[in-house]
Protein backbone atom coordinates (compact mmCIF):
# COMPACT_ATOMS: atom_id res chain seq x y z
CA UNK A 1 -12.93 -218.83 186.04
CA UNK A 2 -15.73 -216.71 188.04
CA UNK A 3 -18.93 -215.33 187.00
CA UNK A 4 -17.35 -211.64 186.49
CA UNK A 5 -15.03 -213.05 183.85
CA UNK A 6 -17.12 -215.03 181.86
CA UNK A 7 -19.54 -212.48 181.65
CA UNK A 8 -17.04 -210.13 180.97
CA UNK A 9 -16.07 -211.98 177.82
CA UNK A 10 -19.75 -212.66 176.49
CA UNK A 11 -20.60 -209.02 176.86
CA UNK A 12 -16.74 -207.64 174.74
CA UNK A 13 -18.25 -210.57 172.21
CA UNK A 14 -21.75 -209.67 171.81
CA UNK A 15 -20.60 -206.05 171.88
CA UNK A 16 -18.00 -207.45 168.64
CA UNK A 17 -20.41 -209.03 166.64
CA UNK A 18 -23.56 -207.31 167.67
CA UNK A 19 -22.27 -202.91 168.59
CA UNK A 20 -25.88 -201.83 166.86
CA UNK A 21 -27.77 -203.71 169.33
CA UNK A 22 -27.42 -202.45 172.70
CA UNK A 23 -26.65 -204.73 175.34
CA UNK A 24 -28.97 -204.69 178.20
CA UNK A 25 -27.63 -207.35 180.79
CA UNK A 26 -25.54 -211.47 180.48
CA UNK A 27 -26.91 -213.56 183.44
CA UNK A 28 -24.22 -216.70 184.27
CA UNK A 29 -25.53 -219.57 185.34
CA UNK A 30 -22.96 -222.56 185.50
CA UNK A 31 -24.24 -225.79 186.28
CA UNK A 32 -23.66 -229.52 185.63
CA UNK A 33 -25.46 -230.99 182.13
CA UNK A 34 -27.68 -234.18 182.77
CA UNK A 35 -24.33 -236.29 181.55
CA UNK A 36 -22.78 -234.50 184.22
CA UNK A 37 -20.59 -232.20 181.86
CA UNK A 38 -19.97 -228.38 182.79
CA UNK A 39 -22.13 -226.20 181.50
CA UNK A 40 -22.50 -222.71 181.46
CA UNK A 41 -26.12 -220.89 180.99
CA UNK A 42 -25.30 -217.25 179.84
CA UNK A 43 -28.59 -215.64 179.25
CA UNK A 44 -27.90 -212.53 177.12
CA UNK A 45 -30.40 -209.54 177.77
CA UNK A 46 -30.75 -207.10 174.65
CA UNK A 47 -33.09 -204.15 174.29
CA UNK A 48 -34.74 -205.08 170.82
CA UNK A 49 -37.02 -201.56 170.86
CA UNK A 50 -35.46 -200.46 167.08
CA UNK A 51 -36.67 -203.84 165.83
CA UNK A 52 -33.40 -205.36 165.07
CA UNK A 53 -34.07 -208.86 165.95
CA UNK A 54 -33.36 -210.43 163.05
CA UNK A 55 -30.18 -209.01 163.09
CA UNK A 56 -29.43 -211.41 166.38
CA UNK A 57 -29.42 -214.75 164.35
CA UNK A 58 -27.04 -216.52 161.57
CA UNK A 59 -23.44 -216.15 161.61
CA UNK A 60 -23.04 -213.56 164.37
CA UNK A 61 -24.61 -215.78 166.90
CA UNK A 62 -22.58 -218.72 165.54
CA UNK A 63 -18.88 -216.49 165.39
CA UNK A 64 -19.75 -215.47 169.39
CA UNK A 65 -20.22 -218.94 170.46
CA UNK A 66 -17.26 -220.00 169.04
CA UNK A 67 -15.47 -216.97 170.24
CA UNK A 68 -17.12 -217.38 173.97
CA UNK A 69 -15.94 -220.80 174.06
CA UNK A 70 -12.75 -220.25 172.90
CA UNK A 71 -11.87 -217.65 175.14
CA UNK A 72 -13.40 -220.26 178.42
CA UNK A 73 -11.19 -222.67 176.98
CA UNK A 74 -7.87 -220.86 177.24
CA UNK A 75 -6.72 -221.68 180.13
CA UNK A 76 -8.02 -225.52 180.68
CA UNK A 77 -7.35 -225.53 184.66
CA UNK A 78 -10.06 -222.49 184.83
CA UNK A 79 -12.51 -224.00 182.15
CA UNK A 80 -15.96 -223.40 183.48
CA UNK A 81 -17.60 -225.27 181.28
CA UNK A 82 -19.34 -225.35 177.33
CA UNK A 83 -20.90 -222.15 176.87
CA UNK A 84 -25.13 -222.29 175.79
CA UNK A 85 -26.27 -218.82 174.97
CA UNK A 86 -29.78 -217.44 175.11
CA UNK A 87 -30.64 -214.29 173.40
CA UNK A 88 -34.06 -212.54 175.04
CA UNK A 89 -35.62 -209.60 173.84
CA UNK A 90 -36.08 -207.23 176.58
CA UNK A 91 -39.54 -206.54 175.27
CA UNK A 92 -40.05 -210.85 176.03
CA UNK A 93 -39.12 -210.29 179.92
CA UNK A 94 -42.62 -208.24 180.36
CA UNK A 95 -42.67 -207.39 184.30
CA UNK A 96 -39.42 -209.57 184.99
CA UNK A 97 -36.18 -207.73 185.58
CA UNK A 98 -33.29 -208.55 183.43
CA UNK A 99 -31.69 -210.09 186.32
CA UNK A 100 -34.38 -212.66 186.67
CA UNK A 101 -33.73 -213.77 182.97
């Protein structure tokens, strides 16, 4: 599975579970975990300037995890690895573009 389509799939989740918040930018990092599992860093960039923060945690985050993972899982011969999201604030990148996140 490439980069396009898994970020493809966290941004139609986020945009599921989280439509108030707007969606800035998902960064995809895959990599190999110390055990040497597959990994996947998606770094989830979210404009947070109507104070909704709070509104990121609980349930939601735990429903698009499982729904991320899910969907990398479907087809096991393109599984790119267990999904770790990050959630930043775009007010928490100060300078930084949301491509360095």
């Amino acid at each position: 599975m490439n980069e396009e389509i898994m970020r493809g799939i966290t941004e139609t989740a986020f945009k599921r579970f989280f439509g108030h918040v707007e969606l800035v930018r998902v960064n995809v990092e895959p990599r190999t975990s110390h055990y040497g599992d597959p990994v996947v860093d998606l770094r989830i960039v979210y404009d947070d300037k109507r104070g909704k923060l709070a509104s990121l945690g609980g349930e939601g985050v735990l429903r698009m995890r499982t729904e991320v993972h899910s969907k990398f899982q479907a087809d096991p011969e393109q599984y790119p690895g267990f999904p770790i999201l990050y959630f930043i604030a775009l007010s928490e990148l100060g300078r930084l573009s949301p491509e360095a996140a």
